[in-house]
Protein backbone atom coordinates (compact mmCIF):
# COMPACT_ATOMS: atom_id res chain seq x y z
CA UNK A 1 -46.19 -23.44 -42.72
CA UNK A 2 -48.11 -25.88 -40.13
CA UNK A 3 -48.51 -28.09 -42.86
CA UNK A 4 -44.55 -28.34 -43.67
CA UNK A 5 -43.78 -28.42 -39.94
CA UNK A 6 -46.01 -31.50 -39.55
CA UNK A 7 -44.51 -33.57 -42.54
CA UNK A 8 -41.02 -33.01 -41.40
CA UNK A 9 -41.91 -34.26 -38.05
CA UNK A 10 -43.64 -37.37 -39.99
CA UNK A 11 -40.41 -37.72 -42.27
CA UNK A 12 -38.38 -37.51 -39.42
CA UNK A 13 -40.14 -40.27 -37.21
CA UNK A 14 -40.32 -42.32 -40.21
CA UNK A 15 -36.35 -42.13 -40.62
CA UNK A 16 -35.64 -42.82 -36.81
CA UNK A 17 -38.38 -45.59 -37.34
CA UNK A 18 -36.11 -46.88 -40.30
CA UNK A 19 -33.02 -47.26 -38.01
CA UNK A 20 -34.68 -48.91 -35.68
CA UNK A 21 -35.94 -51.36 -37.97
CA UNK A 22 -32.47 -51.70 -39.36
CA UNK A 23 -31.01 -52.67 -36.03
CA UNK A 24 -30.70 -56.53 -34.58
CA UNK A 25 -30.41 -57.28 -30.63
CA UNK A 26 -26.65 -57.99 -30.73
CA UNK A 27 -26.14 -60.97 -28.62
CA UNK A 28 -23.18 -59.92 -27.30
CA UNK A 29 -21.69 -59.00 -23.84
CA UNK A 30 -19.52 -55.87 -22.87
CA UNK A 31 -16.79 -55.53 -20.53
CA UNK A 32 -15.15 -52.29 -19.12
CA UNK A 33 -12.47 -52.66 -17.13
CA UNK A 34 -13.35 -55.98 -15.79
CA UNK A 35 -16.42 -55.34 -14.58
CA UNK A 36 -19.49 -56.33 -17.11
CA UNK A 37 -22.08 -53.77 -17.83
CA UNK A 38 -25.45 -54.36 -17.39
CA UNK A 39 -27.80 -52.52 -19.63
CA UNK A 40 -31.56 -51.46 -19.29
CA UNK A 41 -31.94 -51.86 -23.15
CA UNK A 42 -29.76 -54.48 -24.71
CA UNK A 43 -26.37 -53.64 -27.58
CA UNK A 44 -27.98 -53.95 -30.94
CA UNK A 45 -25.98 -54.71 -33.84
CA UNK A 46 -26.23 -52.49 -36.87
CA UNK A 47 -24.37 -52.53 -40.74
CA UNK A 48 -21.59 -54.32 -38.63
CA UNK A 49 -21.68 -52.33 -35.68
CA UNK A 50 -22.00 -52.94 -32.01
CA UNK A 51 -24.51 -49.96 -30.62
CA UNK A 52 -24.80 -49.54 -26.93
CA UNK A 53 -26.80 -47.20 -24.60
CA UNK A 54 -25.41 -43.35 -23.92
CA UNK A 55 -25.28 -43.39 -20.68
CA UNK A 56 -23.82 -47.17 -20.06
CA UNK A 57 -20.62 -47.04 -21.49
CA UNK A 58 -19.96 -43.12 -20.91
CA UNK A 59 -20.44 -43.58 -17.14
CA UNK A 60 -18.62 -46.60 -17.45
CA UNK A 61 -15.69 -44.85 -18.45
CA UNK A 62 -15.90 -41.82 -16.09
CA UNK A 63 -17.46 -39.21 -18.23
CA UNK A 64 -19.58 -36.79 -17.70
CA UNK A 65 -22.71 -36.90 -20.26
CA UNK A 66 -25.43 -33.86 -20.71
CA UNK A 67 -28.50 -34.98 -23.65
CA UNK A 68 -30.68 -32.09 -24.38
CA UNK A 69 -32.67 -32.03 -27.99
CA UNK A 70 -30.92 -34.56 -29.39
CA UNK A 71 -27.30 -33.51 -28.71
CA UNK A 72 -25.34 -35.41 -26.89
CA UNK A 73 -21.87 -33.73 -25.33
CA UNK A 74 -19.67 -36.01 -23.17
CA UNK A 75 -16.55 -34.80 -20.97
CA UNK A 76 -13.51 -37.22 -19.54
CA UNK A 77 -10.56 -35.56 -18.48
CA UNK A 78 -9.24 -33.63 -20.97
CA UNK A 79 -11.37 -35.87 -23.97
CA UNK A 80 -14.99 -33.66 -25.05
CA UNK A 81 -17.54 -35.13 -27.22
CA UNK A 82 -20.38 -34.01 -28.87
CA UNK A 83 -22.78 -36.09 -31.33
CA UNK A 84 -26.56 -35.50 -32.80
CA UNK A 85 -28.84 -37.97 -33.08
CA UNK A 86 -29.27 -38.64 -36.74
CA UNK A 87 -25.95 -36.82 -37.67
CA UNK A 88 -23.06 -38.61 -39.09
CA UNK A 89 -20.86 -35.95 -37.93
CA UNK A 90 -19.02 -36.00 -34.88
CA UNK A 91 -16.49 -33.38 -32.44
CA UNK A 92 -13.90 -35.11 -30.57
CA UNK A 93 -11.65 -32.69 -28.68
CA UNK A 94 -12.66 -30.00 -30.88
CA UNK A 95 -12.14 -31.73 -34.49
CA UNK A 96 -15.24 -33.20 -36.56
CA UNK A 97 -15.07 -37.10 -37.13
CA UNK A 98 -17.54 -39.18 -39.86
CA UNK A 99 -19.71 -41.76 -38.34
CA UNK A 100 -19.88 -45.24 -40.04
CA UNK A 101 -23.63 -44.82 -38.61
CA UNK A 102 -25.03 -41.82 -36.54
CA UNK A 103 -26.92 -42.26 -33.16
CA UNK A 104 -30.67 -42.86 -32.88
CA UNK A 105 -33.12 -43.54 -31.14
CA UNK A 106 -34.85 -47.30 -29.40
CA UNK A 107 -37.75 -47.08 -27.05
CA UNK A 108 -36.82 -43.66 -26.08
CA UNK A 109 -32.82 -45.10 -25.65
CA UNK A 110 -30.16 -42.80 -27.44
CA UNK A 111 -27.54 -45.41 -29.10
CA UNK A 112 -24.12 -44.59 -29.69
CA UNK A 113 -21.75 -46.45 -31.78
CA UNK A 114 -19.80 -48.45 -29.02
CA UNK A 115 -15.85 -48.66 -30.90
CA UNK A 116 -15.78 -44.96 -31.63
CA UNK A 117 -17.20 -43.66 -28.46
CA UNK A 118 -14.37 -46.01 -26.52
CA UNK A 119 -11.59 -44.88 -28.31
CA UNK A 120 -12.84 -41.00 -28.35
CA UNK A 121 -12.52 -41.55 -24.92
CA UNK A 122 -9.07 -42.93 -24.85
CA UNK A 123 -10.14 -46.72 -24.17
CA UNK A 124 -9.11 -49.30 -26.53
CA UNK A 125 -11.76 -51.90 -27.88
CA UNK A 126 -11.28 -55.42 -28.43
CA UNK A 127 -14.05 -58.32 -29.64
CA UNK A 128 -13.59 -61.90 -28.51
CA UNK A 129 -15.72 -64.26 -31.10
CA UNK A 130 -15.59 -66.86 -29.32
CA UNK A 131 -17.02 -65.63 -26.19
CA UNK A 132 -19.13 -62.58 -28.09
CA UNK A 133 -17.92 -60.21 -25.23
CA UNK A 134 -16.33 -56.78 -26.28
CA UNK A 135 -13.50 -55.62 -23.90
CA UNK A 136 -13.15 -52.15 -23.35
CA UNK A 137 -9.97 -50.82 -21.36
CA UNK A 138 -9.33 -47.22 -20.12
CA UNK A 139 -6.05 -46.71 -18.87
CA UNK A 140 -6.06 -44.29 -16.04
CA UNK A 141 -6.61 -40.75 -16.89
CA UNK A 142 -3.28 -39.03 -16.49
CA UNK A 143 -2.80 -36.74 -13.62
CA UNK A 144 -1.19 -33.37 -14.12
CA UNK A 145 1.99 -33.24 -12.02
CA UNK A 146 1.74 -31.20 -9.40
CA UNK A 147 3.09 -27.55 -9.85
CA UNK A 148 6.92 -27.34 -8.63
CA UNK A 149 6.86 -25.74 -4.74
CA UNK A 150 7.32 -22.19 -4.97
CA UNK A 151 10.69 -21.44 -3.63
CA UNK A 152 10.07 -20.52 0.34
CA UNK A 153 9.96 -16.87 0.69
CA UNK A 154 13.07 -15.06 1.66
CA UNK A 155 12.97 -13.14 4.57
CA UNK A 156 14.46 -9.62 4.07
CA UNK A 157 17.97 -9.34 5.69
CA UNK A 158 18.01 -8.23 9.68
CA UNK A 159 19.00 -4.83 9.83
CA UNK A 160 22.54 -4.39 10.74
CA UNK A 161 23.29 -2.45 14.15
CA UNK A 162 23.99 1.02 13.60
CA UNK A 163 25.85 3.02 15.95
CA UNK A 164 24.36 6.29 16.72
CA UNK A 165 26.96 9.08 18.12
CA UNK A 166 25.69 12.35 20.24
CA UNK A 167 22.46 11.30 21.26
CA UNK A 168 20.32 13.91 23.00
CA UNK A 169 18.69 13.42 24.76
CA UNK A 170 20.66 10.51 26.27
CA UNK A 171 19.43 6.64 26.50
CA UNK A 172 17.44 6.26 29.77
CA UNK A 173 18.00 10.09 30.79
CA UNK A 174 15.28 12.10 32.32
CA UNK A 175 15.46 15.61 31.78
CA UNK A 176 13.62 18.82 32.84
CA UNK A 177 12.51 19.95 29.50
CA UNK A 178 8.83 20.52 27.80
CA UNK A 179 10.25 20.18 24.48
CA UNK A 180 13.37 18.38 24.31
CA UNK A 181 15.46 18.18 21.25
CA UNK A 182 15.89 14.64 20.16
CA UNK A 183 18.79 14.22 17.53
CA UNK A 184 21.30 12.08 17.19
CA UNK A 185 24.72 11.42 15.19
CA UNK A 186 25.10 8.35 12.45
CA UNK A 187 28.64 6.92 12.81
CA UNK A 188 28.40 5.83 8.96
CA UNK A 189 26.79 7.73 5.95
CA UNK A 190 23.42 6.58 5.18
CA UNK A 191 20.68 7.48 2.39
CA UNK A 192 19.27 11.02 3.51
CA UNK A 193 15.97 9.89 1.47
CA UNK A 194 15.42 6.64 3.11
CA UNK A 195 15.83 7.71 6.97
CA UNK A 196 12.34 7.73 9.02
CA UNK A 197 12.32 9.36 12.35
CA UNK A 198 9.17 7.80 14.94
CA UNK A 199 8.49 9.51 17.75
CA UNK A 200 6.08 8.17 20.70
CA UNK A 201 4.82 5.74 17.59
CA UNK A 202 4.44 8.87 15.42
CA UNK A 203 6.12 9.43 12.23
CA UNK A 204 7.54 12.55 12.40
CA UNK A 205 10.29 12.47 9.54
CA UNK A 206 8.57 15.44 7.73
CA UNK A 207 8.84 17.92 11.02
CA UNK A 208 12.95 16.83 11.20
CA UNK A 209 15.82 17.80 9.58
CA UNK A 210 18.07 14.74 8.09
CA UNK A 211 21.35 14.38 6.52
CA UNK A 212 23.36 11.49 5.36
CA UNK A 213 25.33 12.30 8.87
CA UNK A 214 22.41 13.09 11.48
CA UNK A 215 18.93 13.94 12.22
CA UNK A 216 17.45 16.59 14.94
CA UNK A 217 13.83 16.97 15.87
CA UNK A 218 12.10 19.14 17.69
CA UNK A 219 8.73 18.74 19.37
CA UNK A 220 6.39 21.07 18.25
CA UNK A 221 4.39 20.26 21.03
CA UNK A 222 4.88 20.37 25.27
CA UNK A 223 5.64 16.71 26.16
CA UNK A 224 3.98 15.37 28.89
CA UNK A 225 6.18 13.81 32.23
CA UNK A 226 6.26 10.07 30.97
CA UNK A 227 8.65 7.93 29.03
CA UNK A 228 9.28 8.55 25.16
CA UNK A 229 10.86 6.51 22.64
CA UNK A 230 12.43 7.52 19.51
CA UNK A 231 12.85 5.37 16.66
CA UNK A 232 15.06 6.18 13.13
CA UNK A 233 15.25 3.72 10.59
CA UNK A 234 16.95 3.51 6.89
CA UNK A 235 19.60 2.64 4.21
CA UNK A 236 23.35 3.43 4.64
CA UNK A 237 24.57 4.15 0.92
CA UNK A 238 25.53 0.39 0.69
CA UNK A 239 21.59 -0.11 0.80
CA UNK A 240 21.86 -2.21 4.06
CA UNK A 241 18.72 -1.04 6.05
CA UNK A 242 19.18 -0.15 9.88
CA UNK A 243 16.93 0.19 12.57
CA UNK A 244 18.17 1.99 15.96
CA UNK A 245 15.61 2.99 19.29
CA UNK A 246 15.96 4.52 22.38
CA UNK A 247 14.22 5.97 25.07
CA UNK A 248 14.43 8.92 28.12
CA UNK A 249 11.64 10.55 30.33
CA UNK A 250 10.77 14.10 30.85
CA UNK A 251 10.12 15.66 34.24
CA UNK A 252 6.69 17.83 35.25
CA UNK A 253 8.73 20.79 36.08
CA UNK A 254 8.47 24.49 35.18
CA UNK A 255 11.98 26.00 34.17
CA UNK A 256 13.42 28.18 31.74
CA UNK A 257 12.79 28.08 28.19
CA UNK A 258 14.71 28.49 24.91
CA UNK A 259 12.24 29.32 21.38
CA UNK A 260 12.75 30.68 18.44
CA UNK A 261 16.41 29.50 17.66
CA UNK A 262 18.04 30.91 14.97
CA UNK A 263 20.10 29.59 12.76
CA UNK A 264 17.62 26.25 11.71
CA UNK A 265 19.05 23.22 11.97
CA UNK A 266 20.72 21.94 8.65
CA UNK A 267 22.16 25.53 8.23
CA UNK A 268 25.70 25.59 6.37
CA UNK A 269 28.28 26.99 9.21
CA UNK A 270 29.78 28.46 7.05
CA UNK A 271 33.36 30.29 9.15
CA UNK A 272 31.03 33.07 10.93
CA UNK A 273 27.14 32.62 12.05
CA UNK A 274 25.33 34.61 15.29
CA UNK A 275 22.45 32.29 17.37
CA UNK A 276 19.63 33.80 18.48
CA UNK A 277 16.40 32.75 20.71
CA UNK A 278 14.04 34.03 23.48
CA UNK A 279 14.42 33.00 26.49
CA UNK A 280 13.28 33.98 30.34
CA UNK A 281 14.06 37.99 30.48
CA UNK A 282 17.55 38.05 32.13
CA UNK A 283 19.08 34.80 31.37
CA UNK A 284 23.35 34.51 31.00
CA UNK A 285 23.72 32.27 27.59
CA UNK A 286 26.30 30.39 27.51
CA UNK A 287 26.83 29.23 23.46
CA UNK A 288 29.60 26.24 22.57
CA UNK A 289 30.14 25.77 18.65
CA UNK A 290 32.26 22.46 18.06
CA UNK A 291 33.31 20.95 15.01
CA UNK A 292 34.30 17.00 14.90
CA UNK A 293 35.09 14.50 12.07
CA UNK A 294 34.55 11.06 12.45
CA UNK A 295 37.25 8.63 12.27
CA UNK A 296 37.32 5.35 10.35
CA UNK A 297 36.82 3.31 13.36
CA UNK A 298 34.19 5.02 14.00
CA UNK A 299 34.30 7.21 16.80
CA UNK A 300 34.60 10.71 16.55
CA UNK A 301 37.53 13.47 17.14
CA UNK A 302 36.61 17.22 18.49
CA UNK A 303 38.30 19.29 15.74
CA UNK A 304 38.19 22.82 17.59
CA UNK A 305 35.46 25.12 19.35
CA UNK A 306 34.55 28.16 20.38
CA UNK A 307 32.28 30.31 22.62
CA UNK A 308 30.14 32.92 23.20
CA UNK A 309 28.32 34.83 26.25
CA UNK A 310 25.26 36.81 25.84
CA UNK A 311 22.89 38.20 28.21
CA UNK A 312 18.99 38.19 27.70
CA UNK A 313 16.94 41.66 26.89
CA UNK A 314 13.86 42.84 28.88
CA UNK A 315 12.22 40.40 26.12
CA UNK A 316 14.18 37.97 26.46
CA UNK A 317 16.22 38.09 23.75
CA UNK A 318 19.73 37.31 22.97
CA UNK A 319 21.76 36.87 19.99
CA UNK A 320 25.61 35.38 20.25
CA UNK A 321 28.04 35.68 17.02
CA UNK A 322 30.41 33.05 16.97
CA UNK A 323 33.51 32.52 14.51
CA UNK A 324 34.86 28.80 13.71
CA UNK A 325 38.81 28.77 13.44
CA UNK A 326 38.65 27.13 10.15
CA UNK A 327 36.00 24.91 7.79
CA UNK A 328 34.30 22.26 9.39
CA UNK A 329 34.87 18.80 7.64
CA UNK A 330 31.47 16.82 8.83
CA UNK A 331 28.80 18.52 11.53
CA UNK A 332 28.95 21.67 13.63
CA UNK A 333 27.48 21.10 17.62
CA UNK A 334 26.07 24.02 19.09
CA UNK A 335 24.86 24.07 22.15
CA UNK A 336 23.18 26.61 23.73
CA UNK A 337 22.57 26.94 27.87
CA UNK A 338 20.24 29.73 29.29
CA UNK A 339 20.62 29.79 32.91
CA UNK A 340 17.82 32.48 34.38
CA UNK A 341 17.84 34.55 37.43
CA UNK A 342 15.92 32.27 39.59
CA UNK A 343 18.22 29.33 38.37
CA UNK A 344 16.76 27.46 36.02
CA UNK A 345 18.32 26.37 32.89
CA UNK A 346 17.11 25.73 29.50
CA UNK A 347 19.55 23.92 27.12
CA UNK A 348 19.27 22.89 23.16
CA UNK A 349 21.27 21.91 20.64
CA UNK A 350 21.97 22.96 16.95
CA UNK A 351 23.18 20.36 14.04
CA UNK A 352 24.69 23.02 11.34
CA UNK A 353 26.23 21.53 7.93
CA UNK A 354 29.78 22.39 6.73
């Protein structure tokens, strides 16, 4: 197997020897774009061809050359070119070519066929006899165009102003409550599904209850005496989004109370319903059920109400039955005043469907 390996070697020497031998200094002169090359080892002229040195020319003409055992693979813009020393066969831009003549090897130079590495390269080759100089011209590689501008980003529309009706408790009030209810009225129907209620920075949309008409929440939580602000947000059903604030204060004072209200907010009205709560033992209750309907403009109408009077058990407990006059058409108000012995007053407010 040595043996083989060695004459092959010989053979091969021998043939790259041979090609040498076959090759004349060609006394001629090369040009590339203007400017003429200068080479370490001179173009040699061989079976009517003008050879030149690898690097020379490629560099010449802006490409990129990597030689490692005997293959050569050139890159210029979008041209690629590979060739083997001692192969007739060529890829340009990822199709073979046939070689007149393959490269090979002078004095440890790699020689490549000057004509078809030009015009693999997208330069055209011309040969003035008179003045033995070959002219070699690259146009300039083409630039890609620039990709188009994205169209500027559009900004989502401002949310319209939408007017909120019955807010509790009121813009700017401060009121003498642990755990206010915060609710308030949309003058226009919006999407139930899209509304978000913030409170104090908090979402809190999953502790309230939320209608296409209003929203109520109550603090599970005593509030300390500082300022709060609410915040709702959403769609109305023509998908315009809204975004409404506001803000009160609560008071560090100790008064009467109101828990446990019954019926929950949300609850249908219905013509007959009883509220009930706890409240300091004692207490008168005053209870106010109104229904309203809002009017195209806007603002809204009192329909009718009615009211109730309880008292509070040794517990604490009270329950009122009230009876509407007839159907509500949008939301019931009911609102709910305990007034205890020593004076102090709790109130809250119920949002009941139709």
């Amino acid at each position: 197997m040595h043996k083989r390996t060695a004459i092959a070697t010989v053979i091969a020497c021998y043939c790259l020897w041979a090609a040498a031998a076959l090759a004349q200094t060609a006394n001629v002169t090369v040009d590339v774009n203007g400017q003429p090359v200068a080479f370490d080892q001179p173009p040699v002229e061989r079976a009517g061809r003008i050879y030149v040195p690898l690097r020379g020319v490629f560099e010449q003409l802006g490409a990129s050359v990597v030689f490692e055992n005997g293959q050569i693979n050139a890159t210029a813009g979008r041209h690629q070119i590979s060739l083997t020393i001692g192969s007739p066969t060529a890829t340009v831009d990822g199709a073979q070519q046939t070689l007149d003549s393959p490269p090979f090897l002078i004095a440890g130079r790699t020689l490549v066929p000057l004509r078809f590495i030009s015009q693999a390269l997208g330069a055209s080759v011309n040969f003035d006899q008179s003045s033995q100089t070959v002219y070699v011209v690259r146009q300039a590689m083409a630039v890609a165009p620039p990709p188009p501008l994205a169209p500027p980003p559009v900004a989502p529309p401002e949310p319209i102003a939408l007017r909120l009706l019955r807010i509790l408790p009121p813009r700017d009030a401060s009121v003498d409550a642990r755990r206010p209810e915060i609710a308030a009225t949309f003058a226009r129907p919006v999407d139930p599904n899209s509304v978000r209620v913030a409170f104090d920075g908090r979402d809190v949309t999953s502790d309230s209850y939320v209608s296409d008409r209003s929203f109520v929440y109550d603090p599970t939580y005593d509030l300390p005496p500082a300022s709060h602000e609410v915040v709702v947000s959403g769609r109305t059903l023509e998908h315009q989004a809204f975004r409404e604030r506001w803000s009160f204060a609560t008071r560090d004072v100790s008064g009467n109370y109101l828990s446990g209200l019954e019926p929950p907010n949300g609850t249908p009205a219905r013509l007959g319903f009883t509220v009930s709560a706890f409240t300091k033992p004692g207490s008168h209750v005053h209870v106010v059920a109104t229904t309203s309907e809002t009017l195209p403009e806007f603002r809204e109408e009192a329909v009718g109400s009615v009211a109730a009077d309880a008292v509070a058990d040794g517990r604490g407990y009270f329950a009122a039955p009230l009876a509407l006059p007839a159907p509500a058409q949008t939301v019931v108000d009911v609102r709910i005043v305990a007034t205890a012995p020593d004076g102090s007053v709790a109130i809250r407010t119920l949002r009941l469907r139709p």
